[in-house]
Protein backbone atom coordinates (compact mmCIF):
# COMPACT_ATOMS: atom_id res chain seq x y z
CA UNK A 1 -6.04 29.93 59.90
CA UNK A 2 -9.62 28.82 60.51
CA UNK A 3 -11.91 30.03 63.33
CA UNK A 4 -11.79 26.60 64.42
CA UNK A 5 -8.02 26.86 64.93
CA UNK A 6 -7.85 31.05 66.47
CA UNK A 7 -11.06 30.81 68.32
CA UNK A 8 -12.38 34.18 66.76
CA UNK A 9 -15.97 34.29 65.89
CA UNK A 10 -18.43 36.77 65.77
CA UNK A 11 -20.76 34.01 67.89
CA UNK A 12 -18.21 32.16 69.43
CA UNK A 13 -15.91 32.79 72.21
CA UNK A 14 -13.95 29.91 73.24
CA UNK A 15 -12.34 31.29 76.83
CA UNK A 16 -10.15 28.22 77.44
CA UNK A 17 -8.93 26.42 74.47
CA UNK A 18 -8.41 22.76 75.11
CA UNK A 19 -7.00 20.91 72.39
CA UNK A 20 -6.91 18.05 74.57
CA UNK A 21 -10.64 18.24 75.12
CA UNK A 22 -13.14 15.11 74.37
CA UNK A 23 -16.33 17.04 74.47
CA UNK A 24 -17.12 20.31 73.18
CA UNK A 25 -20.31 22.16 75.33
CA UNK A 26 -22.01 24.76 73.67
CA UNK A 27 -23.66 27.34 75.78
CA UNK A 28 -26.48 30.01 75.06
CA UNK A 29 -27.18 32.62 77.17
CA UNK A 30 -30.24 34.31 78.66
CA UNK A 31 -32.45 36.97 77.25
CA UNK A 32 -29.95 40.31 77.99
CA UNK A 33 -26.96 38.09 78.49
CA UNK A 34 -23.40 38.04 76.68
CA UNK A 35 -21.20 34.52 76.37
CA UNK A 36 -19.30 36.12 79.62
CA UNK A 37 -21.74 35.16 81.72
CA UNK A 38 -20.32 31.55 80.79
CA UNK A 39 -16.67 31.94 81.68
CA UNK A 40 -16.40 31.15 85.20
CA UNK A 41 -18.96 26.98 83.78
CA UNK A 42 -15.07 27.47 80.86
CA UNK A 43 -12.78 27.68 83.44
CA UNK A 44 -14.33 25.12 85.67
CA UNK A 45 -14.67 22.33 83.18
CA UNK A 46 -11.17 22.82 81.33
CA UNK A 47 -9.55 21.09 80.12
CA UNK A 48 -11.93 18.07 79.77
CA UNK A 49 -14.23 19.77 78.03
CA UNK A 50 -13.88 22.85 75.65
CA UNK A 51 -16.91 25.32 76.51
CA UNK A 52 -17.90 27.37 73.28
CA UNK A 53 -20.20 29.86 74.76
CA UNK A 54 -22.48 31.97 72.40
CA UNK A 55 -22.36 35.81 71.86
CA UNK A 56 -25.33 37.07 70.37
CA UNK A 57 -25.44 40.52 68.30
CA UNK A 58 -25.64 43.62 69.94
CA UNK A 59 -23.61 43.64 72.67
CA UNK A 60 -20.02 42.89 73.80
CA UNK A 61 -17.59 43.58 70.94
CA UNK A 62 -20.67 42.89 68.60
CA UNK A 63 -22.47 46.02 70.13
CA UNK A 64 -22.75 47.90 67.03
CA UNK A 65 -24.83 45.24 65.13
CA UNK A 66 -28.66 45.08 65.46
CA UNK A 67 -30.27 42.33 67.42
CA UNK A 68 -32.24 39.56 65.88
CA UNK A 69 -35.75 39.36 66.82
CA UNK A 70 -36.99 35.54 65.94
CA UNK A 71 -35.52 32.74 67.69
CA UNK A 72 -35.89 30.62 64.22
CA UNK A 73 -32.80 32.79 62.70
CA UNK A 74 -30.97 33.13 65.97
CA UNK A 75 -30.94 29.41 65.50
CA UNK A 76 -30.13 29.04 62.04
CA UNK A 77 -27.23 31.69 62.59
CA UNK A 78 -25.63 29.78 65.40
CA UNK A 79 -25.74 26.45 63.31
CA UNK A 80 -23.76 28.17 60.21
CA UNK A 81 -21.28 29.30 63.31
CA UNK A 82 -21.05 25.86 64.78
CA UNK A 83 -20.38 24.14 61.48
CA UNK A 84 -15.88 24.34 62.06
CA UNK A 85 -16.23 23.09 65.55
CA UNK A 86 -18.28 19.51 64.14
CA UNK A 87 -15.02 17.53 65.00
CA UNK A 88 -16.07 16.44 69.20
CA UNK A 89 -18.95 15.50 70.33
CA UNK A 90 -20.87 18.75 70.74
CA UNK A 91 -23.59 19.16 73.97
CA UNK A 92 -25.78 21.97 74.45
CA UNK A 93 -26.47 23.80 77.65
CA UNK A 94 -29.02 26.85 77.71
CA UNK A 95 -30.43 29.05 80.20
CA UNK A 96 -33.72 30.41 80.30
CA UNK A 97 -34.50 32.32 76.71
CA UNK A 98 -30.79 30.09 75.59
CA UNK A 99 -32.64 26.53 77.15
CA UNK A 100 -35.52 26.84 73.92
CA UNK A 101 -32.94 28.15 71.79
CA UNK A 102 -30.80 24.98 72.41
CA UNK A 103 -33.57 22.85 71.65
CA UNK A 104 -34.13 24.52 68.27
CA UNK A 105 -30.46 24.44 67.69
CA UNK A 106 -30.11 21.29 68.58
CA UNK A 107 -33.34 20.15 66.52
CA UNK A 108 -31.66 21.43 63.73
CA UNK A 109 -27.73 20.02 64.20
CA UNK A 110 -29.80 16.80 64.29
CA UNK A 111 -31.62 17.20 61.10
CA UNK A 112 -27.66 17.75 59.40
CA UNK A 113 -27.02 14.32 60.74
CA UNK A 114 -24.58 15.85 63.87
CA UNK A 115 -25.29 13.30 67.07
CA UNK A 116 -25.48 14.93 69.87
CA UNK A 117 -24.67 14.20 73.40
CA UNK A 118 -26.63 15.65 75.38
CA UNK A 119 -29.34 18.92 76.17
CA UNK A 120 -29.13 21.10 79.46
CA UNK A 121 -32.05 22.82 79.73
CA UNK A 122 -32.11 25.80 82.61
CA UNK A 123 -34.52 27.76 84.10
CA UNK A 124 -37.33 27.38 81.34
CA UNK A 125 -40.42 25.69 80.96
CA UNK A 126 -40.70 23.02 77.98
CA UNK A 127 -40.99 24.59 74.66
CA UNK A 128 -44.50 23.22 74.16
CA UNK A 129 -45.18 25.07 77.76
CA UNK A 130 -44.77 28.40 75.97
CA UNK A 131 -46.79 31.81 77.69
CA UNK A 132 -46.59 34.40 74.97
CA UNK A 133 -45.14 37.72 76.74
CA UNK A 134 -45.02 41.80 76.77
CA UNK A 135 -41.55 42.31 77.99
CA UNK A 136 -40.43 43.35 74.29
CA UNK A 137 -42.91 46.21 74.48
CA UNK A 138 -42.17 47.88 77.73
CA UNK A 139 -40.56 51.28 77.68
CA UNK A 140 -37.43 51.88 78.49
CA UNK A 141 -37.57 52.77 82.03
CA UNK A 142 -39.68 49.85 82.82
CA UNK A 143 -37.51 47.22 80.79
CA UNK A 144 -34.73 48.35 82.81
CA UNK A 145 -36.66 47.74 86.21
CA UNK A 146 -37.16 44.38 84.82
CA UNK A 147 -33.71 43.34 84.40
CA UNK A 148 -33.04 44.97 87.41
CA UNK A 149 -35.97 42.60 88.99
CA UNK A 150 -34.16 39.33 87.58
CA UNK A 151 -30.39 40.09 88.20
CA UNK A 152 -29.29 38.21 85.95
CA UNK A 153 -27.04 41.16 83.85
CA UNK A 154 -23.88 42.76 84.48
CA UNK A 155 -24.48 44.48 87.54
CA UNK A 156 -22.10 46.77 86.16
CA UNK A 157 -24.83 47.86 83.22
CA UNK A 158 -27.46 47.69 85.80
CA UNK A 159 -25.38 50.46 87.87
CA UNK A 160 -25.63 53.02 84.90
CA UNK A 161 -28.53 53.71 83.27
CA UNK A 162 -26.57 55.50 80.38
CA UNK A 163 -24.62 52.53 79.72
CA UNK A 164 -27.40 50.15 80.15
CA UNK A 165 -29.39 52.26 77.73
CA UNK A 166 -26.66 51.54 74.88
CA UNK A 167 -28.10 47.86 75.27
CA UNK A 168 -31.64 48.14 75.82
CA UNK A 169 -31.95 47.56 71.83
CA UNK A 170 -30.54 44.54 71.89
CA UNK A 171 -31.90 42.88 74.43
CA UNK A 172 -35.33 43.87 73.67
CA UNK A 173 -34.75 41.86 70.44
CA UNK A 174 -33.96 38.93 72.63
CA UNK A 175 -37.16 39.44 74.62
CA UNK A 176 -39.37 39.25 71.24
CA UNK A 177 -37.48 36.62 70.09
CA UNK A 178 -38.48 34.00 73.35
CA UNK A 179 -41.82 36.33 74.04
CA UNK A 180 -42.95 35.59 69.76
CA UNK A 181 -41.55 31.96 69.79
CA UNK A 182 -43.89 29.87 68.01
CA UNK A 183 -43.15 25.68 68.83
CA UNK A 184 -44.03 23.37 66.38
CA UNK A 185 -46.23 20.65 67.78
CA UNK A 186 -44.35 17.40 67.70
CA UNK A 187 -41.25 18.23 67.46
CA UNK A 188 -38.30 16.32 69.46
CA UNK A 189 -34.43 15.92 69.38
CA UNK A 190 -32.76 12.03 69.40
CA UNK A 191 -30.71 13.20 72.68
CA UNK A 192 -31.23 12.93 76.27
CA UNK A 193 -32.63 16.15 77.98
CA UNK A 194 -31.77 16.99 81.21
CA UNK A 195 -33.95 19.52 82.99
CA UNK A 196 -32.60 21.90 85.92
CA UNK A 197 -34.94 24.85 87.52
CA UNK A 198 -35.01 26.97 90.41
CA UNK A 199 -37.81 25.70 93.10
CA UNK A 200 -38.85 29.40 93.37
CA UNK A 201 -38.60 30.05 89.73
CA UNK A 202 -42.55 31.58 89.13
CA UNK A 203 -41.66 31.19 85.27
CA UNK A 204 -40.88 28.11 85.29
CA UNK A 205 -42.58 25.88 87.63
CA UNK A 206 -42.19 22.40 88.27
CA UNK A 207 -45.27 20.89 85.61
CA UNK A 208 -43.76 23.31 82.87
CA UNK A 209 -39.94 21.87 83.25
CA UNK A 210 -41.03 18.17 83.87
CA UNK A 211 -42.50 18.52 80.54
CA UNK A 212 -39.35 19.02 78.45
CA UNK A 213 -39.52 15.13 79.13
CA UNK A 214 -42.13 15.02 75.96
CA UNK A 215 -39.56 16.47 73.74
CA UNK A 216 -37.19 14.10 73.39
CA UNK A 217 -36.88 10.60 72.48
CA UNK A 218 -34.15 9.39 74.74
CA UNK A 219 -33.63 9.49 78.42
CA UNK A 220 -34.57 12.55 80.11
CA UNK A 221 -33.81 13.80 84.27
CA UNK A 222 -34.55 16.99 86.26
CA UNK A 223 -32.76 18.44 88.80
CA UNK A 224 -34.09 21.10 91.09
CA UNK A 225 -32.50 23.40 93.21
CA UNK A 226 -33.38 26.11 95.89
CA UNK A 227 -33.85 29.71 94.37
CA UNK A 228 -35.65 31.86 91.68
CA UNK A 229 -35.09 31.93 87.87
CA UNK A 230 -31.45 32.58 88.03
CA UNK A 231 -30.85 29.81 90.41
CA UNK A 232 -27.52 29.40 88.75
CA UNK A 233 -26.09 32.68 90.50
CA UNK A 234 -25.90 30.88 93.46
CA UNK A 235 -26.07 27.07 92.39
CA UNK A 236 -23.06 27.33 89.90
CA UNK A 237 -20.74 24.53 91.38
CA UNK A 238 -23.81 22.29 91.82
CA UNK A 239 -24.74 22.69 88.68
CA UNK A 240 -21.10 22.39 86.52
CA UNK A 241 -20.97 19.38 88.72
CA UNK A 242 -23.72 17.84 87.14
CA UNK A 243 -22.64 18.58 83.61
CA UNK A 244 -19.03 17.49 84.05
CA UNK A 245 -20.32 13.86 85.68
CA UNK A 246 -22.51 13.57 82.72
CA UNK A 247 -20.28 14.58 80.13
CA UNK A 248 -17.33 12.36 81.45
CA UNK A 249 -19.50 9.12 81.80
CA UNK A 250 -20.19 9.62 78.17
């Protein structure tokens, strides 16, 4: 039985299997994040669309693998994983460190000749807006304080340090991967890019996002909401809303 047919994929986690489903919405996490975090957007947007959200290595049921530390390869890896699921119309939706991984995913589905239907970019500023970071070098104590800062993990793993530790590899990998990110000048995707962001987001702000409009060569809208980077703790509804409209005027 294929992967396409069970579901089971070491990077994929399809929640809700909808064999009814039109559209198929891919969805990559944030730095530290697991494909959980995209259950509740699964459940919401079932059965009309079939969410296939994105579990990177190290954590989860994948905890004992070793992260990977280059967005290029995290890329390339998800493509090989996406390759069963080509039959719908595939859309990507990323958040934060998953909004420039999209893009490169999506860059690349493109090159293969796969249309897509659309790009949600969250929470980031435009891949040509890149600030090199340090976050991959902290220690572990002040790593910690940093997810801690963002709240965007499992509050359970933020609760116990000894737990949280057990991922700390992991998710520093993700942190070099976004922080080391190098974007190649000129590069676009064919689909339309729609922008949402956080009004008190102080890593993305409203020039950086509004610039995502330079990588791509069809239409392109922003949304922006009230609150910080993870915006879409609070703005969840609002925000499935926005992808469901889209996805079923397609």
């Amino acid at each position: 039985m294929s992967s396409a047919t069970t579901g089971q994929n070491a990077w994929i986690r399809r929640f809700h299997p909808a064999p009814e489903a039109y559209t198929r919405l891919v969805c990559l996490p944030h730095a530290g994040g697991s494909a959980n975090y995209y259950f509740p957007v699964s459940a919401e947007l079932s059965p009309s669309v079939e969410v296939l959200a994105i579990q990177y290595p190290g954590r989860g049921d994948r905890l004992r693998e070793s992260g990977i530390d280059t967005l290029e390869t995290l890329a390339d890896c998800i493509v090989d994983a996406l390759e069963p699921w080509r039959d719908l119309p595939l859309a990507l939706f990323g958040h934060s460190m998953g909004a420039t991984l999209a893009f490169e995913v999506a860059r690349r589905l493109e090159d293969d000749g796969v249309p897509l239907l659309a790009l949600f970019a969250s929470g980031r500023r435009a891949p040509s807006r890149h600030r090199p970071g340090t976050v991959h070098r902290y220690s572990d104590d002040e790593l910690m304080a940093e997810l801690r800062r963002l709240n965007g993990t499992d509050s359970r793993l933020l609760e116990d340090n000894s737990v949280l530790r057990l991922f700390l590899p992991a998710i520093r990998s993700d942190y070099k991967a976004i922080e080391t990110y190098a974007h190649r000048p000129g590069s676009v995707v064919r689909c339309p890019i729609h922008a949402l962001f956080g009004d008190r987001d102080t890593g993305a702000t409203l020039d950086e996002v509004r610039a995502w409009r330079t990588h791509t060569t069809s239409d392109f809208e922003l949304t922006e909401f009230p609150g910080g980077h993870f915006y879409l703790n609070e703005q969840a509804p609002a925000v499935i809303e926005i992808v469901s409209k889209y996805l079923v005027r397609l």
